[in-house]
Protein backbone atom coordinates (compact mmCIF):
# COMPACT_ATOMS: atom_id res chain seq x y z
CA UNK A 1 0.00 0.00 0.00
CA UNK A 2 1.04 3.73 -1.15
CA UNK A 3 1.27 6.11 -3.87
CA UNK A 4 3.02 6.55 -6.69
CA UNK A 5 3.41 9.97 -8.70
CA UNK A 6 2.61 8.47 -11.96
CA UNK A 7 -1.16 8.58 -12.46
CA UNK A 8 -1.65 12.71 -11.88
CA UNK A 9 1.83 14.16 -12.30
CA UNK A 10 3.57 12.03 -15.04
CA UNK A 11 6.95 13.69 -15.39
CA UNK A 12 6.24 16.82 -13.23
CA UNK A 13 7.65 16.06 -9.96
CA UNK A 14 9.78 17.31 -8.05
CA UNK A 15 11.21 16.88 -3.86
CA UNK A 16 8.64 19.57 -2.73
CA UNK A 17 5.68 17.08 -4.19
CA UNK A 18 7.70 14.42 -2.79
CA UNK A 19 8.04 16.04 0.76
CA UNK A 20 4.69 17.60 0.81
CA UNK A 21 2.83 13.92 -0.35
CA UNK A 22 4.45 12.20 3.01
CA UNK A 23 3.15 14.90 5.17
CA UNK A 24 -0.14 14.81 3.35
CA UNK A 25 -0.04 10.86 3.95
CA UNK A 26 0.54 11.61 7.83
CA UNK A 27 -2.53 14.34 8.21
CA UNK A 28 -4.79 12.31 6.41
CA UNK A 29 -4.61 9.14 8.25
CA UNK A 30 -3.42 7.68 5.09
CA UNK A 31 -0.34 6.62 6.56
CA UNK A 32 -2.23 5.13 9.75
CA UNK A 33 -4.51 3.00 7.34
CA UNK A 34 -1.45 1.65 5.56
CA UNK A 35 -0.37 3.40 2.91
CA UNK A 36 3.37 3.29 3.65
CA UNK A 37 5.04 3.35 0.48
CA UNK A 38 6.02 6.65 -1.39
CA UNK A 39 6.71 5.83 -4.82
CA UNK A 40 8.70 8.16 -7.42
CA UNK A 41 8.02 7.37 -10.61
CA UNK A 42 9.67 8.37 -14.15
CA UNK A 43 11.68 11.27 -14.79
CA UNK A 44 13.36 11.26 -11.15
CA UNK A 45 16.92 11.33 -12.59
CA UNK A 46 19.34 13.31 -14.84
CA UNK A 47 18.76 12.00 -18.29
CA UNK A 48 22.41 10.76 -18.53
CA UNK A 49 24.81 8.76 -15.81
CA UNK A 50 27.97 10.23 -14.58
CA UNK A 51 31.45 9.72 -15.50
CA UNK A 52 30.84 6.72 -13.11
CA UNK A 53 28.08 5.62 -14.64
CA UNK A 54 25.96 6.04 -12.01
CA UNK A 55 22.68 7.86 -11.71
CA UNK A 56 22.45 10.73 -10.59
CA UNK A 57 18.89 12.78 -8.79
CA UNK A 58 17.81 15.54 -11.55
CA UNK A 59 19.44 18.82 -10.02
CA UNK A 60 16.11 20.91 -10.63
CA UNK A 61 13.92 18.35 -9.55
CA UNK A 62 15.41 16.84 -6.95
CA UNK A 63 18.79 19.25 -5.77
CA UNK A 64 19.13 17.79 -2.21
CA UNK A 65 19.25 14.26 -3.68
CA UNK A 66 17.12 11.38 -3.17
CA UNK A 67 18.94 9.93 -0.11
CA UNK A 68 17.71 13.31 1.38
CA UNK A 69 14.52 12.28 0.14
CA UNK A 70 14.80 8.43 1.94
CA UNK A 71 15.39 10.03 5.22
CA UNK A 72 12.33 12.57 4.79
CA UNK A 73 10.53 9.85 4.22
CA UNK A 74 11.95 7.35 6.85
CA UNK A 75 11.42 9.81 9.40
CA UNK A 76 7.39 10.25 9.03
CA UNK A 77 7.10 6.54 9.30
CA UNK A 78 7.28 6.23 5.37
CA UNK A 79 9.12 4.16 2.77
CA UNK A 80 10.73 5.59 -0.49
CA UNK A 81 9.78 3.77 -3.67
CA UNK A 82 11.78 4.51 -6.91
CA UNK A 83 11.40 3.46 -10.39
CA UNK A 84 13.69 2.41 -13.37
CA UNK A 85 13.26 0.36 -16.37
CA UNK A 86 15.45 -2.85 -17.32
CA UNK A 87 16.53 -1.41 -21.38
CA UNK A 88 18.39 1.16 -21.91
CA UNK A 89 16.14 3.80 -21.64
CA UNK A 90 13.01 4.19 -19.02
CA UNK A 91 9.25 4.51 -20.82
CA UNK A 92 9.04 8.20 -21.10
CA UNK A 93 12.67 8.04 -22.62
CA UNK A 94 13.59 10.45 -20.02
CA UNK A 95 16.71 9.24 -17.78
CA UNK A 96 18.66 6.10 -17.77
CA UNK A 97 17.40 2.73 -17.33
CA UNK A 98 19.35 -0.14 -16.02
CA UNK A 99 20.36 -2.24 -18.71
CA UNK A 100 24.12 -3.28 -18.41
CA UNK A 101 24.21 -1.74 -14.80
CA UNK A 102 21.84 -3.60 -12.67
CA UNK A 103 24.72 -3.72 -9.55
CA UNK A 104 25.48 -0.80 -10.03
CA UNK A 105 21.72 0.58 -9.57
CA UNK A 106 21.05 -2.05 -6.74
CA UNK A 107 23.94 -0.93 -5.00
CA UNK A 108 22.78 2.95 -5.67
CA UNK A 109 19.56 2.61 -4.27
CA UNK A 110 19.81 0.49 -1.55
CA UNK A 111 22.78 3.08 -0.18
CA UNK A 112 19.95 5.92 -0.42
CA UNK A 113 18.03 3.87 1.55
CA UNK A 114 15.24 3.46 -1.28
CA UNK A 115 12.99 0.42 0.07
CA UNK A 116 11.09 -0.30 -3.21
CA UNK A 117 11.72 -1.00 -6.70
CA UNK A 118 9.27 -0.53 -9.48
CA UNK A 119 10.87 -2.39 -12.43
CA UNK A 120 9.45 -1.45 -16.01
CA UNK A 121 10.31 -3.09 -19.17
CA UNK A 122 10.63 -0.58 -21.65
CA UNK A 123 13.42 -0.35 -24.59
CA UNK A 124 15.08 -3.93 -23.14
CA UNK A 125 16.35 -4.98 -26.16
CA UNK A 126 14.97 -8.30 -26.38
CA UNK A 127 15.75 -9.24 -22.07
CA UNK A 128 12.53 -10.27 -20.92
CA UNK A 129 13.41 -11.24 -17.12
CA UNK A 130 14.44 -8.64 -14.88
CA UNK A 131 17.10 -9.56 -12.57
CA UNK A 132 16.56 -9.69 -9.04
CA UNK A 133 19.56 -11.09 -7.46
CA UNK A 134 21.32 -7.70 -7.69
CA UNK A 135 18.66 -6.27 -5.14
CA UNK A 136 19.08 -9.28 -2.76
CA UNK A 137 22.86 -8.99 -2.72
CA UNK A 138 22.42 -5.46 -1.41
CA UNK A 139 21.51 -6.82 2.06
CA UNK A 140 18.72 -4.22 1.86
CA UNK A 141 14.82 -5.51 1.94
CA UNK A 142 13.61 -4.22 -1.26
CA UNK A 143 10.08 -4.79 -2.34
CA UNK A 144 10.31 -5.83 -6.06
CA UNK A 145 7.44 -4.60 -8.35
CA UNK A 146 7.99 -6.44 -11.91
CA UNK A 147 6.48 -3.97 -14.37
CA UNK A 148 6.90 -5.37 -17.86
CA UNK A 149 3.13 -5.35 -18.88
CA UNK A 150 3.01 -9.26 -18.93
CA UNK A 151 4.95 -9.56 -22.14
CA UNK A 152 6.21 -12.61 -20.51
CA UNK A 153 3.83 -13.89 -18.38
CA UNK A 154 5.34 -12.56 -15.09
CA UNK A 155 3.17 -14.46 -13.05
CA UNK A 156 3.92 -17.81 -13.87
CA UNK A 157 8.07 -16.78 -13.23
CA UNK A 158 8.09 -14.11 -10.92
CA UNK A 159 7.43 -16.14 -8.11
CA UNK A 160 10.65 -17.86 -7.77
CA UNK A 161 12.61 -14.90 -8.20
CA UNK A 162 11.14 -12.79 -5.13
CA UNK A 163 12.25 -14.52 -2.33
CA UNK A 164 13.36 -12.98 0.78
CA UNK A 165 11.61 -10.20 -0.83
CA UNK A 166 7.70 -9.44 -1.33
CA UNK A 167 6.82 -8.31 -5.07
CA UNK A 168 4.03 -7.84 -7.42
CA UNK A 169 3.96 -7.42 -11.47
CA UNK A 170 1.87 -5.48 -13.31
CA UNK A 171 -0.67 -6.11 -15.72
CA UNK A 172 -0.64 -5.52 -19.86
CA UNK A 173 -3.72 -3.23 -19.34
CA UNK A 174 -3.05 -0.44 -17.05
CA UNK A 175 -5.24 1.53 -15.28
CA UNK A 176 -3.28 4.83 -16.09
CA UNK A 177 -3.66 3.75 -20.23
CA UNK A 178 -6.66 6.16 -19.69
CA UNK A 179 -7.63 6.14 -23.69
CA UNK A 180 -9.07 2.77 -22.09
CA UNK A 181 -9.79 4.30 -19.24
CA UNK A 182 -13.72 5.27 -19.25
CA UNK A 183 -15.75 3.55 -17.15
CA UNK A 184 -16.58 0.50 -17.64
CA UNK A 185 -14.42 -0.30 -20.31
CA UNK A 186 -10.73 0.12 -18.63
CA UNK A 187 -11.58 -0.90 -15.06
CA UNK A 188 -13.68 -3.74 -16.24
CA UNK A 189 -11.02 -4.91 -18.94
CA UNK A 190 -8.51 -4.82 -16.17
CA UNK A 191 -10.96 -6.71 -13.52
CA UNK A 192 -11.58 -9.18 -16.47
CA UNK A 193 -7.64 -9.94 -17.25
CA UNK A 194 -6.88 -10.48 -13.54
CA UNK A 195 -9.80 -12.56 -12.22
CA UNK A 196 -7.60 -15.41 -14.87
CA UNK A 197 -4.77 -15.02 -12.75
CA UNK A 198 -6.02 -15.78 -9.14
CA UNK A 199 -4.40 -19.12 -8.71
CA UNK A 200 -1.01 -17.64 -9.62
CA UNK A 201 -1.00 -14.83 -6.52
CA UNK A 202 -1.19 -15.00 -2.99
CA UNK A 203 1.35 -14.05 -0.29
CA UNK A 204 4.43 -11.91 -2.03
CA UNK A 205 3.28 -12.86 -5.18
CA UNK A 206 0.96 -10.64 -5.96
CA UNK A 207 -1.14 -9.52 -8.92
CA UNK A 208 -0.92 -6.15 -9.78
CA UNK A 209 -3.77 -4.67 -11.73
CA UNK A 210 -1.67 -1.47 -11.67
CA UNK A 211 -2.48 2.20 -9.20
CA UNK A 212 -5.24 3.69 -8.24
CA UNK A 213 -7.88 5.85 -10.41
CA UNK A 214 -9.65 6.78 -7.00
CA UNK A 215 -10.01 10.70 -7.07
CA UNK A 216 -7.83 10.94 -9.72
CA UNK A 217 -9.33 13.46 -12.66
CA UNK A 218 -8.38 16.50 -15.10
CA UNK A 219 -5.64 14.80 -15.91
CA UNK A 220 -4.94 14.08 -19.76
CA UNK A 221 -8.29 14.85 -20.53
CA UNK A 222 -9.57 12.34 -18.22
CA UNK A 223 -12.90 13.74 -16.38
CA UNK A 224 -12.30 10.92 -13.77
CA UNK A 225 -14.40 8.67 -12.25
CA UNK A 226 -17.48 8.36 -10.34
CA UNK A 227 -18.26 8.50 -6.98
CA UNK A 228 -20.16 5.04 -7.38
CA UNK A 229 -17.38 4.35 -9.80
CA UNK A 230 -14.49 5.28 -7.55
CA UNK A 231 -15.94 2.88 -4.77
CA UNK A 232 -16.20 -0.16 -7.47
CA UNK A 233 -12.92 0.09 -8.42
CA UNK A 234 -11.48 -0.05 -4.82
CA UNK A 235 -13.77 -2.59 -3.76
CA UNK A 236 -13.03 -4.89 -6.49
CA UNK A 237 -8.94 -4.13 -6.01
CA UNK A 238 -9.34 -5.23 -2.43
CA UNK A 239 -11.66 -8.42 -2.95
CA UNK A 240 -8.72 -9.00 -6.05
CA UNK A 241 -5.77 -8.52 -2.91
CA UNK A 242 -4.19 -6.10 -5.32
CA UNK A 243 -1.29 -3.44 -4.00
CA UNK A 244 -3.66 -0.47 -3.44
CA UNK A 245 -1.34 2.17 -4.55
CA UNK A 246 -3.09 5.46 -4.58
CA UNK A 247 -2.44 7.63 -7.49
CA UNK A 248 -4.61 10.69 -6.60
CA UNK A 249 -3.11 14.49 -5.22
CA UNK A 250 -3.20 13.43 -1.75
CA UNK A 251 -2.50 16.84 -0.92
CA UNK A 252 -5.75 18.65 -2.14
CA UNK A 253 -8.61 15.63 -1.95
CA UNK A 254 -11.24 16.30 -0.91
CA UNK A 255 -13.04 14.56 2.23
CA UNK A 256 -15.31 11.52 -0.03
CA UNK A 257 -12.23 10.22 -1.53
CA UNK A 258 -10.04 10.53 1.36
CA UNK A 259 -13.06 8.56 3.28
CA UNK A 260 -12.78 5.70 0.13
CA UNK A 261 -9.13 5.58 0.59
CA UNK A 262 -9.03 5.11 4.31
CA UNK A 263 -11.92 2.91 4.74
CA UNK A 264 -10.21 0.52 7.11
CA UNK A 265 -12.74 -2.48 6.80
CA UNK A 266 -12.03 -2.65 3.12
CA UNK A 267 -8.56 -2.62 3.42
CA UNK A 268 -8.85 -5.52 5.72
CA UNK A 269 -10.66 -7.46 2.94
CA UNK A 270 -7.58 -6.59 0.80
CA UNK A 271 -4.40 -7.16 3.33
CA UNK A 272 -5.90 -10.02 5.18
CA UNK A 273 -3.26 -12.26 5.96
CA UNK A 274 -4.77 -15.47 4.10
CA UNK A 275 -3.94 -13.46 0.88
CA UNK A 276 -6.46 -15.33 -1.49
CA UNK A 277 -7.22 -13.75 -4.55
CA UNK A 278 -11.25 -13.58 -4.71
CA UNK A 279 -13.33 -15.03 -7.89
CA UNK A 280 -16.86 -15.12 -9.25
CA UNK A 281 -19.05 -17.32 -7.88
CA UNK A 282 -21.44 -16.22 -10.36
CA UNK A 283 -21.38 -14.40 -13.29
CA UNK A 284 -24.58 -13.62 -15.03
CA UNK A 285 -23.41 -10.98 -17.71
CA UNK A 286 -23.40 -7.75 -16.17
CA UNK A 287 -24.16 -9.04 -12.93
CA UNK A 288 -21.38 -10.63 -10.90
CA UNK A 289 -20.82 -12.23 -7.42
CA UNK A 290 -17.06 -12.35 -6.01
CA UNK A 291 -15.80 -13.97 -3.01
CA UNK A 292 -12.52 -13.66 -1.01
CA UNK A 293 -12.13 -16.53 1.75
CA UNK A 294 -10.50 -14.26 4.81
CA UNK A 295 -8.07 -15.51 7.41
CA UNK A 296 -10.81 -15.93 10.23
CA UNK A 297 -13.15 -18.00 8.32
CA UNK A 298 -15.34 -14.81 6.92
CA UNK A 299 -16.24 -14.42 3.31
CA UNK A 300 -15.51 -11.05 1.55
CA UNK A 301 -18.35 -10.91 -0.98
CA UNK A 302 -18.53 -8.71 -3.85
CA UNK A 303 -22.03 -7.91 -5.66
CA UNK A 304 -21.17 -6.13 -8.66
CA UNK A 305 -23.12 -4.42 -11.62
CA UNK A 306 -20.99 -3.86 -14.55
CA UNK A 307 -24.69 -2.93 -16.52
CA UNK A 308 -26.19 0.61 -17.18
CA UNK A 309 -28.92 0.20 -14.81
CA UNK A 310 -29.64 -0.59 -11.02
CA UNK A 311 -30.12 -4.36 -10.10
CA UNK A 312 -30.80 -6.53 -7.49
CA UNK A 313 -28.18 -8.87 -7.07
CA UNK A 314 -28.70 -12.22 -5.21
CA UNK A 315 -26.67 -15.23 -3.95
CA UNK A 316 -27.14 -17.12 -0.83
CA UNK A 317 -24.47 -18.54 1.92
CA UNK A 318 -24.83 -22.03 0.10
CA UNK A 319 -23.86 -20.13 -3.16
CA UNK A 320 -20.95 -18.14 -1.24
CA UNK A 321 -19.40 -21.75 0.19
CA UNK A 322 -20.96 -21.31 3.55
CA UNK A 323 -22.84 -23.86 5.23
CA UNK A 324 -23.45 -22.50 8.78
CA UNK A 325 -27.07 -21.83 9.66
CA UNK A 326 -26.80 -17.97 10.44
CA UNK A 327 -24.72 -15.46 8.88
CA UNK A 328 -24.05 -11.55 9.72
CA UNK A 329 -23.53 -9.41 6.99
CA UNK A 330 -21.75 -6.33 7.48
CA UNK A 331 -22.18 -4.02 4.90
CA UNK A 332 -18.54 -2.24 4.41
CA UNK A 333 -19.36 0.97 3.18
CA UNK A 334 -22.55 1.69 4.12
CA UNK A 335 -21.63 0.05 7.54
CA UNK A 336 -24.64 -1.50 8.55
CA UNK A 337 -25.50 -5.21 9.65
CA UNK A 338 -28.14 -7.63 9.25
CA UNK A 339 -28.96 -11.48 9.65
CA UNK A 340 -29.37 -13.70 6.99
CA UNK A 341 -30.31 -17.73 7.05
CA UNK A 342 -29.24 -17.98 3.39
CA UNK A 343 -30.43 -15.44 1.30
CA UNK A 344 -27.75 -12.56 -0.03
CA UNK A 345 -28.81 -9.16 -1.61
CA UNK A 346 -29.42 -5.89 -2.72
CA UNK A 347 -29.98 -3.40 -5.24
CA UNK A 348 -26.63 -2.22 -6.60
CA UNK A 349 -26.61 0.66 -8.76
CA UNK A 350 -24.79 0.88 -12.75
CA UNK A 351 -21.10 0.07 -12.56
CA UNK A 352 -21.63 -0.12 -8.60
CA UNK A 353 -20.54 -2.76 -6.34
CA UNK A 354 -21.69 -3.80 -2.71
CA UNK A 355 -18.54 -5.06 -0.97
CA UNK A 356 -19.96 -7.67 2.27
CA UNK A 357 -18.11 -9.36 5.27
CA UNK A 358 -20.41 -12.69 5.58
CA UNK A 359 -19.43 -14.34 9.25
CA UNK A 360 -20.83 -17.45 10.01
CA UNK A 361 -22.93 -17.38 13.37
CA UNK A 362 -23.69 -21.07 14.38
């Protein structure tokens, strides 16, 4: 969990953002709810090495240098993320990427004190694996984010490459490829390519459907999403145990999407410690039922209306895999509870979702 500068700012960072996001994650209650990572993306670094051939922060952008930046970071109770791309150049073409100097870049960041690596995959010149023995050999615990937009299939080998370290990879569809990106067609697309993967994540092996859209807008041309919209897309992230990785302004949003964002019973759903990727029970079209097994023997259930109207969507605790006699069901967002002997519903508005923690009673 955390944010990454990608999704509003692109290229237009800078150490100010970077030192004004962290204390923005701290006075929100971001921080408190879990978002711990902050995550520079492309365009951090002068666009050519030294005579060392090592990189170096941009002297505009970032003039106190991004070890400054670690310990800003470190000491609001934060981690430093930083990105870099295994060719020879990163995706906007903009700085350096690591091909032919992976030590060397291990060795860099882990001395700043940089506790995550987002790994892209642009101009590689034909390498399809990223290495990730040069980040172990550091000593340092890095978390490893593969981001070569499944060219390879990265879940079926990433796996065995992570370990000590926790890592996800990212998805061929992004949710920041926003001439995809109106509702439903880039969310759902996304939603659709990852539900295939759920027997290849689970505990630091994740599935990365890629950041946050949640409050998110004006950017590119993109109007952003709904408010119903908005609380979809988290809710099906979470029931998915996807890296929530917040891509919004956290230092201007307003009080509805900092409420989304913080809503510590989702993020439950989403870090619980079984680490099960939920799946559709039922899928009838444009009406969908998810479920998530949690750690205590609760289901996470997700009712979800991809369609243009309101339905009323209906399963029951045999459908869900539940066989007690009486269930609670706490309603996450709207926070209310009620008793069911079997039957599962409500009326869930277009492109909405109901996210549900079903606890067996008896």
């Amino acid at each position: 969990m955390g944010w990454n500068s990608w999704n509003t700012f692109g290229c237009d960072i800078n150490e100010q953002l970077t030192r004004e996001t962290a204390d923005s994650l701290v006075s929100s209650g971001m921080r408190d709810a879990g978002y711990r990572y902050v995550n520079i993306d492309d365009c951090w670094a002068e666009p050519e090495r030294d005579a060392a051939g090592e990189l170096q922060a941009h002297h505009e952008r970032f003039p106190s240098g991004i070890k400054a930046i670690a310990d800003y970071v470190h000491e609001r109770g934060l981690e430093l993320g930083i990105y870099t791309s295994a060719g020879t150049r990163t995706c906007a073409d903009s700085i350096p990427g690591a091909l032919g100097h992976e030590e060397t870049d291990a060795r860099t960041f882990a001395e700043w004190g940089v506790d995550s690596l987002k790994y892209d995959n642009c101009h590689n010149q034909g390498t399809s694996r990223p290495p990730s023995a040069t980040l172990r050999a550091t000593g340092r615990p890095i978390v490893y984010s593969v981001c070569e937009s499944g060219e390879s299939a990265p879940w079926e080998w990433a796996p065995e490459i992570g370990t000590p370290m926790a890592h996800h990879r990212r998805h061929p569809t992004g949710a920041g490829n926003r001439q995809h990106q109106v509702f439903p067609m880039g969310v759902i697309d996304i939603i659709d390519f990852n539900r295939e993967l759920a027997d290849h994540a689970g505990p630091g092996a994740w599935n990365d459907p890629d950041m946050l859209e949640v409050g998110v807008h004006d950017v590119d041309e993109f109007a952003g999403l709904t408010d119903t919209e908005a609380v979809t897309h988290f809710s099906m992230w979470s029931i998915m145990a996807s890296p929530l990785i917040a891509g919004n302004d956290v230092r201007a949003m307003p009080p509805h999407i900092r409420d989304i964002l913080t809503n510590r019973e989702v993020i439950a759903v989403d870090q619980d410690e079984l680490g099960e990727q939920g799946t559709p029970v039922r899928d009838d079209g444009d009406e969908e039922v998810w479920v998530k097994p949690l750690a205590n023997g609760d289901k996470a259930v997700a009712l979800f209306n991809r369609g243009p109207r309101t339905a009323m969507i209906t399963t029951s605790t045999d459908g869900i895999g539940s066989d007690a006699s009486t269930h609670t069901v706490r309603d996450l967002w709207h926070r209310t509870e009620t008793t069911t002997t079997g039957e599962i519903a409500a009326p869930v508005p277009s492109h909405g979702a109901f996210l549900l923690r079903i606890s067996p009673r008896s």
